[in-house]
PDB file of N, CA and C in Angstrom:
ATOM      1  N   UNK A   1       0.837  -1.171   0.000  1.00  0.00           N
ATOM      2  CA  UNK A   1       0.000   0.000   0.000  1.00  0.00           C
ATOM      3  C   UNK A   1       0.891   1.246   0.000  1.00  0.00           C
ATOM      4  N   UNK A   2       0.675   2.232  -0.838  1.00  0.00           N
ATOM      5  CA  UNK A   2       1.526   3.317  -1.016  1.00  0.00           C
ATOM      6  C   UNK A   2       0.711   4.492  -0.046  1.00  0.00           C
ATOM      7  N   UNK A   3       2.331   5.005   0.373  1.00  0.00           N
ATOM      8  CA  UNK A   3       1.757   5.743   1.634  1.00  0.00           C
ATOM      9  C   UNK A   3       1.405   7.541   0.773  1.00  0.00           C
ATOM     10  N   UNK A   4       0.152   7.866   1.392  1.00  0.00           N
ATOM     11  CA  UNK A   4      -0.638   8.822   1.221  1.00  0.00           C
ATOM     12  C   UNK A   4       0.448  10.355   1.355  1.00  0.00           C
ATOM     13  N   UNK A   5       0.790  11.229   0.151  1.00  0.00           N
ATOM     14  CA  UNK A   5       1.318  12.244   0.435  1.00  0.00           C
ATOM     15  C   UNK A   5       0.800  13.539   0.533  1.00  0.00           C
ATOM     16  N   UNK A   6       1.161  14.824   0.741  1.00  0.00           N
ATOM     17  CA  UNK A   6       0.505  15.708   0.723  1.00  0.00           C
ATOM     18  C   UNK A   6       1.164  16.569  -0.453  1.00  0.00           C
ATOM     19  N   UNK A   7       0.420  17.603  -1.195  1.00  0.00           N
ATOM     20  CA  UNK A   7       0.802  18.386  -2.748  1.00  0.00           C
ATOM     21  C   UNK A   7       1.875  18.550  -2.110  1.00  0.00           C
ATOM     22  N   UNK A   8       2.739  18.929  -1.460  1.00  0.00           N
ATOM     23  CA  UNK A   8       4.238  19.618  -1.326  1.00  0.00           C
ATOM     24  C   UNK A   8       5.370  18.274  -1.601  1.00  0.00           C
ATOM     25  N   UNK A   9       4.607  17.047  -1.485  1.00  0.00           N
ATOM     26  CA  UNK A   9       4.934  15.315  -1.555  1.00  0.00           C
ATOM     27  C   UNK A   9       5.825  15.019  -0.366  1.00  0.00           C
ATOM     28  N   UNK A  10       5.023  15.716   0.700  1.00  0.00           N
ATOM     29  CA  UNK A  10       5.889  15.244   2.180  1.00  0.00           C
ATOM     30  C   UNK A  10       5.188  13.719   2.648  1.00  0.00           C
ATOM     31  N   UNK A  11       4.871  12.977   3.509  1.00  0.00           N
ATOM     32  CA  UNK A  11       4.249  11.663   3.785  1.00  0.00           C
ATOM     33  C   UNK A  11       3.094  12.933   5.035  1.00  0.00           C
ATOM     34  N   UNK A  12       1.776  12.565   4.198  1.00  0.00           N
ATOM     35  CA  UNK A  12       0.834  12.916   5.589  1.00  0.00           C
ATOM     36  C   UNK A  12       0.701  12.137   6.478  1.00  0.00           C
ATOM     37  N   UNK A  13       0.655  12.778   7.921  1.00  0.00           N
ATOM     38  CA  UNK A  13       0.939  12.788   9.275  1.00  0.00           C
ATOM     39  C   UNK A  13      -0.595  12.763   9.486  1.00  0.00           C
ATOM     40  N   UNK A  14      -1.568  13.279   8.689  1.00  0.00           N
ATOM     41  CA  UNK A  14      -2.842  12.669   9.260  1.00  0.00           C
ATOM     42  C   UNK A  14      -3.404  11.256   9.189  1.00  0.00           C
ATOM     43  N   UNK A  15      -2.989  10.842   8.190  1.00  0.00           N
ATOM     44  CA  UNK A  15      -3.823   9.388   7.700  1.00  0.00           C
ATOM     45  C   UNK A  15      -2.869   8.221   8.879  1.00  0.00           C
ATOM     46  N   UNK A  16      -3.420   6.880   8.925  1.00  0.00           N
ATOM     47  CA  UNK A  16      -2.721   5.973  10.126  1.00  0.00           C
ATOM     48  C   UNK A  16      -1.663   5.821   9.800  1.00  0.00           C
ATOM     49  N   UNK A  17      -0.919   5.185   7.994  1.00  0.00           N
ATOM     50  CA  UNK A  17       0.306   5.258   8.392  1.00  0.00           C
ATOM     51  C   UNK A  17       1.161   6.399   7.986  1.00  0.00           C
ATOM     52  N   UNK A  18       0.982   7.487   8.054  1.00  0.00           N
ATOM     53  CA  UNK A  18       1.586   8.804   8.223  1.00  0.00           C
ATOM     54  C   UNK A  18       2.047   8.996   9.601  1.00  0.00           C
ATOM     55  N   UNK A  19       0.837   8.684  10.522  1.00  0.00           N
ATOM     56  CA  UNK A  19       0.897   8.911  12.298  1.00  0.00           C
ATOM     57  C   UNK A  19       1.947   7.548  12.719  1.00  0.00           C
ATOM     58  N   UNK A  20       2.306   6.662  12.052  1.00  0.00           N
ATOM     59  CA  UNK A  20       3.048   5.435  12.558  1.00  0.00           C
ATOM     60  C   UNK A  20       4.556   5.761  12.102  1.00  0.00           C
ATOM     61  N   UNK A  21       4.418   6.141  10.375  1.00  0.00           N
ATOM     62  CA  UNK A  21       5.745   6.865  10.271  1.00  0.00           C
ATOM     63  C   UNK A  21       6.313   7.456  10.965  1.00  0.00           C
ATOM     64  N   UNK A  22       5.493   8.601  11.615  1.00  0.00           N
ATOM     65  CA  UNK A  22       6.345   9.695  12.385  1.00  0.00           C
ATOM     66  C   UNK A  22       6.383   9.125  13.826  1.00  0.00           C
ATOM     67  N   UNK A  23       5.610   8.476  14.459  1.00  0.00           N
ATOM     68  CA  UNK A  23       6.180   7.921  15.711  1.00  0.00           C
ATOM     69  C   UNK A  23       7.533   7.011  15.418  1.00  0.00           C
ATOM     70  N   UNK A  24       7.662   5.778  14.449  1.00  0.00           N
ATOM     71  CA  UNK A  24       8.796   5.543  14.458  1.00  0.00           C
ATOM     72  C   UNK A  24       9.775   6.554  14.621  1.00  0.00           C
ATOM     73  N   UNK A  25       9.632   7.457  13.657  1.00  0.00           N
ATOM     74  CA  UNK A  25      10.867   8.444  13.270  1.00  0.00           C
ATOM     75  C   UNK A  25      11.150   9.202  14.673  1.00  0.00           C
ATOM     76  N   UNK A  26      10.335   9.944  15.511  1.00  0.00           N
ATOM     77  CA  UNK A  26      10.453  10.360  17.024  1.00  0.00           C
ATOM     78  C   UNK A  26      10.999   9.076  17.955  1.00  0.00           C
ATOM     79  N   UNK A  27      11.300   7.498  17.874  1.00  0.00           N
ATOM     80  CA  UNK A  27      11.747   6.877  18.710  1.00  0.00           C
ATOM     81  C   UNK A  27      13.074   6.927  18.397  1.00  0.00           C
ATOM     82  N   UNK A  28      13.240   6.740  16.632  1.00  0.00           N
ATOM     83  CA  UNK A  28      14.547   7.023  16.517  1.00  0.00           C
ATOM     84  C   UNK A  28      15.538   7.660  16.603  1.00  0.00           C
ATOM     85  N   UNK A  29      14.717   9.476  16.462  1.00  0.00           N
ATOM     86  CA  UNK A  29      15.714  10.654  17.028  1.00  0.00           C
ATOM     87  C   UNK A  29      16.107  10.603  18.300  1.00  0.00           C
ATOM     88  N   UNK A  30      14.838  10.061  19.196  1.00  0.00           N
ATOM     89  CA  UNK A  30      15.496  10.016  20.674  1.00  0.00           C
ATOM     90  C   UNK A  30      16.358   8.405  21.153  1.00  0.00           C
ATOM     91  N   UNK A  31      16.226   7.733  20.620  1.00  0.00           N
ATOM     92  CA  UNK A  31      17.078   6.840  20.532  1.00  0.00           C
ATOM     93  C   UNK A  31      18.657   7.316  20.606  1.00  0.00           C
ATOM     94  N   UNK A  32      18.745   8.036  18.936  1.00  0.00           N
ATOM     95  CA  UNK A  32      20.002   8.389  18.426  1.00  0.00           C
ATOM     96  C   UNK A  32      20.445   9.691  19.416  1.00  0.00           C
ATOM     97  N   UNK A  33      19.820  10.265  19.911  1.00  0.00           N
ATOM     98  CA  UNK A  33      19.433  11.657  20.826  1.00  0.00           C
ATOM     99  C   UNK A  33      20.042  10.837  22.257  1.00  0.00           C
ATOM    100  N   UNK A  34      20.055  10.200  22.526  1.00  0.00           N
ATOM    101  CA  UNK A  34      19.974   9.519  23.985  1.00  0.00           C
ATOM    102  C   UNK A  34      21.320   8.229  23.718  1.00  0.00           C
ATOM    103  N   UNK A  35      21.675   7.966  22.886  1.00  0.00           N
ATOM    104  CA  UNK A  35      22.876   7.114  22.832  1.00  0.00           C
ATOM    105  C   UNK A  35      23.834   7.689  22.286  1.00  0.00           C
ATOM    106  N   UNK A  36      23.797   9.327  21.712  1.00  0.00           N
ATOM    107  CA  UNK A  36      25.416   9.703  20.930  1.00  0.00           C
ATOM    108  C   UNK A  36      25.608  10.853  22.234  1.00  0.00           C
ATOM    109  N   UNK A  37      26.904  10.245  22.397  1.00  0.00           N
ATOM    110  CA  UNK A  37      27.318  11.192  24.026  1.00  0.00           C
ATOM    111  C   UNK A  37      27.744  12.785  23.004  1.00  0.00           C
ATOM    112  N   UNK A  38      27.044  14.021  23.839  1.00  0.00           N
ATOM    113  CA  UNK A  38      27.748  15.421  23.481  1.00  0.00           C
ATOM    114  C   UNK A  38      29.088  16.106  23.302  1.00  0.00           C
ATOM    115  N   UNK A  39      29.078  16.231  22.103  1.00  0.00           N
ATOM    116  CA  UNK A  39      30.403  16.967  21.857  1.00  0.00           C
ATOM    117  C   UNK A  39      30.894  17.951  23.034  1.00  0.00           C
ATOM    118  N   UNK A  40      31.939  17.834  23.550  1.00  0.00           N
ATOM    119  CA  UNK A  40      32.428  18.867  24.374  1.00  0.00           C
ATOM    120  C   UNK A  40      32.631  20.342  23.544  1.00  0.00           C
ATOM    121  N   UNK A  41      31.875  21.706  24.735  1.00  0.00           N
ATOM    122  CA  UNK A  41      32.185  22.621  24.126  1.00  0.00           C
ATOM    123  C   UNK A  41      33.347  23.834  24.735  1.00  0.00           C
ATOM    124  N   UNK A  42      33.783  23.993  23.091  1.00  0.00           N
ATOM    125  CA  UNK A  42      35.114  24.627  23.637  1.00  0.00           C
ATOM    126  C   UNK A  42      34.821  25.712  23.353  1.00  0.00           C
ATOM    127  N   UNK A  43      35.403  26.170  24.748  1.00  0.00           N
ATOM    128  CA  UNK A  43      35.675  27.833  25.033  1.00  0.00           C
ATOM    129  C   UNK A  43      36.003  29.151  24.272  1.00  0.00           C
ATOM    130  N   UNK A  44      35.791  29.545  23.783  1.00  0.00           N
ATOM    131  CA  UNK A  44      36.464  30.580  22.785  1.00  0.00           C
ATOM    132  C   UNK A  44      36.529  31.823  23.144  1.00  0.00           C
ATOM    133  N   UNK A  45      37.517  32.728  22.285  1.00  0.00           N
ATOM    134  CA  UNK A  45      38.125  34.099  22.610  1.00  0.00           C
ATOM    135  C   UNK A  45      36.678  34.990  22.439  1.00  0.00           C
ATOM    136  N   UNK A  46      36.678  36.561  22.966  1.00  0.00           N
ATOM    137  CA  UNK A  46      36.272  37.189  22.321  1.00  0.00           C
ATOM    138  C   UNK A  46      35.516  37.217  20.950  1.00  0.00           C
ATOM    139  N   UNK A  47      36.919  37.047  19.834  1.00  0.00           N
ATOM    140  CA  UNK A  47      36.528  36.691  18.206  1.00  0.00           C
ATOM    141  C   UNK A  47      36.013  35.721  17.770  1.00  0.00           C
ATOM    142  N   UNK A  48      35.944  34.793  18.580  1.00  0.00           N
ATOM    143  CA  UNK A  48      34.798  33.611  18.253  1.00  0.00           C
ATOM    144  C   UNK A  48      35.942  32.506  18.488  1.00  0.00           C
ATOM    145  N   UNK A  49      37.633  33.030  17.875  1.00  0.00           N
ATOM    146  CA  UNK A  49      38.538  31.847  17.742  1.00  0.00           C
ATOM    147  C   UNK A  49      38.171  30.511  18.995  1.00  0.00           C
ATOM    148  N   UNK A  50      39.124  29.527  19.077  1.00  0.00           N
ATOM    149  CA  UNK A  50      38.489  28.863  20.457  1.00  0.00           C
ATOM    150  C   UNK A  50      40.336  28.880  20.947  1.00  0.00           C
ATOM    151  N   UNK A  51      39.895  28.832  22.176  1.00  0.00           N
ATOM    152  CA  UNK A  51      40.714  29.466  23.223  1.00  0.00           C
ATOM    153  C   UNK A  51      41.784  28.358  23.481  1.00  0.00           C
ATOM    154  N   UNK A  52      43.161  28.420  23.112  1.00  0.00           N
ATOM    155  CA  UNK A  52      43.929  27.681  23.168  1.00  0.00           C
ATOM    156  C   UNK A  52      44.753  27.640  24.382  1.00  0.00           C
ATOM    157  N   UNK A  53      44.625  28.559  25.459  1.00  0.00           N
ATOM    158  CA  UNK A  53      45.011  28.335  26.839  1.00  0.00           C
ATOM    159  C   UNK A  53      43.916  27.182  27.769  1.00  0.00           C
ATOM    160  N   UNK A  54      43.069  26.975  26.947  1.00  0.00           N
ATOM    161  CA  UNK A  54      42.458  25.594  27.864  1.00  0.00           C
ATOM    162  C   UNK A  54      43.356  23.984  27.485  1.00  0.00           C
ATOM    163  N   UNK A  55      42.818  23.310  28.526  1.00  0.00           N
ATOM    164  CA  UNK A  55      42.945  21.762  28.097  1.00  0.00           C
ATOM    165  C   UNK A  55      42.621  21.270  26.684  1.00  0.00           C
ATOM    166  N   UNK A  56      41.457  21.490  26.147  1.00  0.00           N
ATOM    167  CA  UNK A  56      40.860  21.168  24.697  1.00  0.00           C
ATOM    168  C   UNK A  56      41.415  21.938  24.032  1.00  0.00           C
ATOM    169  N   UNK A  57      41.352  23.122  24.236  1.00  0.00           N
ATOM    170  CA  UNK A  57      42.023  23.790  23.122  1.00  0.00           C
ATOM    171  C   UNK A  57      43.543  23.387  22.411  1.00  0.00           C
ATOM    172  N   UNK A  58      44.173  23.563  23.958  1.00  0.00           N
ATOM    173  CA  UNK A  58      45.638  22.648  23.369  1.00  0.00           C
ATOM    174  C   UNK A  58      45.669  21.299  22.488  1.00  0.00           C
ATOM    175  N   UNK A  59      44.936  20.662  22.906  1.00  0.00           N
ATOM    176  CA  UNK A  59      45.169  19.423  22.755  1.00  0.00           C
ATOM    177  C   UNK A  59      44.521  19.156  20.785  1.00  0.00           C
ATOM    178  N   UNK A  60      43.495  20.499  20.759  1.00  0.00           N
ATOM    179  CA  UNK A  60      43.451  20.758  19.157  1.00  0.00           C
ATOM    180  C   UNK A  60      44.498  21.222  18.310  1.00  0.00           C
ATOM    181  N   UNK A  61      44.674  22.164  19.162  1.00  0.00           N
ATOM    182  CA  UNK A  61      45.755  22.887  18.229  1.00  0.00           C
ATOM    183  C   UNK A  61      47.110  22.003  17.978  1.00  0.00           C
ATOM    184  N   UNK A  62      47.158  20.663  19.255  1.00  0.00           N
ATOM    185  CA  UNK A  62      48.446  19.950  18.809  1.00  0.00           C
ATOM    186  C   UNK A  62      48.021  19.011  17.788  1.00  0.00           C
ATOM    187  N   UNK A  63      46.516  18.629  17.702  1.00  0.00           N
ATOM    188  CA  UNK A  63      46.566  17.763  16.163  1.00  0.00           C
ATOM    189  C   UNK A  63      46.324  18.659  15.180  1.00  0.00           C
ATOM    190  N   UNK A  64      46.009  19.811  15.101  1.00  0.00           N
ATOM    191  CA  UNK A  64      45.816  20.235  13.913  1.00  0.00           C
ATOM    192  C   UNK A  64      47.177  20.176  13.675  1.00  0.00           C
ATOM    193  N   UNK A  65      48.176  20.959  14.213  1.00  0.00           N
ATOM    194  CA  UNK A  65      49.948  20.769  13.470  1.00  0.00           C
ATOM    195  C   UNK A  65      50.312  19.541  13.401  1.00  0.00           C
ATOM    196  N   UNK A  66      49.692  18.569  13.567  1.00  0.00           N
ATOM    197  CA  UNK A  66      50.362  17.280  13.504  1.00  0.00           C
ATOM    198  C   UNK A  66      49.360  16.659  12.141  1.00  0.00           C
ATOM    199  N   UNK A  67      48.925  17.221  11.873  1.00  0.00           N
ATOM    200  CA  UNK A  67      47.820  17.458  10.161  1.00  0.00           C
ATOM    201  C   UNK A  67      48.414  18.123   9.808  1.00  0.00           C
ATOM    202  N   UNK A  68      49.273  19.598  10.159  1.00  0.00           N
ATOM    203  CA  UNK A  68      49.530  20.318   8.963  1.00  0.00           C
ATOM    204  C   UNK A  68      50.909  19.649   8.568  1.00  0.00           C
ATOM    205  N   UNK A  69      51.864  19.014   9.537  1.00  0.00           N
ATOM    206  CA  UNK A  69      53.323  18.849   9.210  1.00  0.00           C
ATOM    207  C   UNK A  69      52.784  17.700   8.144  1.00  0.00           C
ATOM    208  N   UNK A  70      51.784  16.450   8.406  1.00  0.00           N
ATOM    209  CA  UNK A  70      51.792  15.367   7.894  1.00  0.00           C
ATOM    210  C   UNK A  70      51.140  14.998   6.124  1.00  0.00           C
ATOM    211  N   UNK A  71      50.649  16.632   6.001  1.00  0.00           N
ATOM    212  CA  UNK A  71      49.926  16.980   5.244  1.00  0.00           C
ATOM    213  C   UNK A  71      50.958  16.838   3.947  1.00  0.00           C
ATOM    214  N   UNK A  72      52.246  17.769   4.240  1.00  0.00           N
ATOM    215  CA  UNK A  72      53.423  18.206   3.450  1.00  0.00           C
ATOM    216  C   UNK A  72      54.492  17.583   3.538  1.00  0.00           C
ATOM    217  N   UNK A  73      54.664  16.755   4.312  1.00  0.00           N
ATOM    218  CA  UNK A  73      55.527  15.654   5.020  1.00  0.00           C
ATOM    219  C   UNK A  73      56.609  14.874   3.415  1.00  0.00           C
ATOM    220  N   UNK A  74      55.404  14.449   2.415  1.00  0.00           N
ATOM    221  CA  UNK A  74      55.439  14.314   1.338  1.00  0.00           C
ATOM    222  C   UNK A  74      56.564  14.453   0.055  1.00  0.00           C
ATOM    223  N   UNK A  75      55.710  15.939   0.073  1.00  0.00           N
ATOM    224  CA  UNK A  75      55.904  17.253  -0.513  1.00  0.00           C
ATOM    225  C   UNK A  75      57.886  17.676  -0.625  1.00  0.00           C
ATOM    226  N   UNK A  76      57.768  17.663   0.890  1.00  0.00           N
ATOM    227  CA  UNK A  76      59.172  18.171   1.502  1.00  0.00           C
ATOM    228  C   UNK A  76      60.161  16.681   1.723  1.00  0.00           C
ATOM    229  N   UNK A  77      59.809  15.863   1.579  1.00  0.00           N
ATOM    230  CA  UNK A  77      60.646  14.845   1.529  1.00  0.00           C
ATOM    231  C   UNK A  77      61.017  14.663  -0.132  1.00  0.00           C
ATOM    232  N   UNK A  78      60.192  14.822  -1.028  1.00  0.00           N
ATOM    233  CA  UNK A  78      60.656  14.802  -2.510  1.00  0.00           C
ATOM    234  C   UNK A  78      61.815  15.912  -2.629  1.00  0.00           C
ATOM    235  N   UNK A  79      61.370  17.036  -1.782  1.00  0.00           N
ATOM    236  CA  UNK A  79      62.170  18.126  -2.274  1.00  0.00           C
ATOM    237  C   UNK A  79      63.394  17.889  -1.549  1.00  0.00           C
ATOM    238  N   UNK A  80      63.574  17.433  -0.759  1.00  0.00           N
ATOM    239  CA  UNK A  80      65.217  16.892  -0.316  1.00  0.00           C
ATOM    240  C   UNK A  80      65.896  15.452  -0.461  1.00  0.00           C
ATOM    241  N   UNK A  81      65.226  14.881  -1.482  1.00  0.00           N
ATOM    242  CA  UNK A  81      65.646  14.081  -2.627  1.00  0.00           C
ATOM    243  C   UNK A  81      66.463  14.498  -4.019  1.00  0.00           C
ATOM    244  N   UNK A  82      65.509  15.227  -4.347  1.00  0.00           N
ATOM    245  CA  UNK A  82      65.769  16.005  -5.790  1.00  0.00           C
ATOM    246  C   UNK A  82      66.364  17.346  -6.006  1.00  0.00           C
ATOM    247  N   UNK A  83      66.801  17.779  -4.149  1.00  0.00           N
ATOM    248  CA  UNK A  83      67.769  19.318  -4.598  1.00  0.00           C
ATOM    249  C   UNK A  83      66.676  20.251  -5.451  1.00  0.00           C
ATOM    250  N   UNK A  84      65.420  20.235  -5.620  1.00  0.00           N
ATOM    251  CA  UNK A  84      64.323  21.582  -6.379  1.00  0.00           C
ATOM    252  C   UNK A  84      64.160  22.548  -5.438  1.00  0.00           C
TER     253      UNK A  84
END
């Protein structure tokens, strides 16, 4: 049985299985809502930057340089091969 839409072609929420759709879909947000633990939030400057005198902050800013060296790592090893 094809489920009943409304002109905009969303699934209507009035007919029974419109109202069953969307209860599934509400167990699942709170499901997924209730089992993914919260991102920690980091502190930031004034300018919005995020504040690298905290614990988190450091501990970003040491992988981001450990992304940027590994990024070029590459790059700069060809070039002290080949003297360019």
């Amino acid at each position: 049985m094809a489920v009943q839409k409304t002109a905009s072609g969303k699934v209507d929420k009035r007919t029974k299985e419109g109202k069953a759709i969307a209860e599934r879909m509400a167990k699942a947000r709170a499901a997924r809502a209730k089992a993914a633990p919260a991102a920690p939030k980091l502190k930031r400057t004034a300018s919005g930057k995020v504040d690298k005198r905290t614990k988190e902050g450091k501990a970003m800013a040491a992988r981001m340089a450990k992304a940027r060296a590994a990024k070029g790592s590459l790059k700069n090893r060809l070039k002290r091969l080949f003297n360019l």
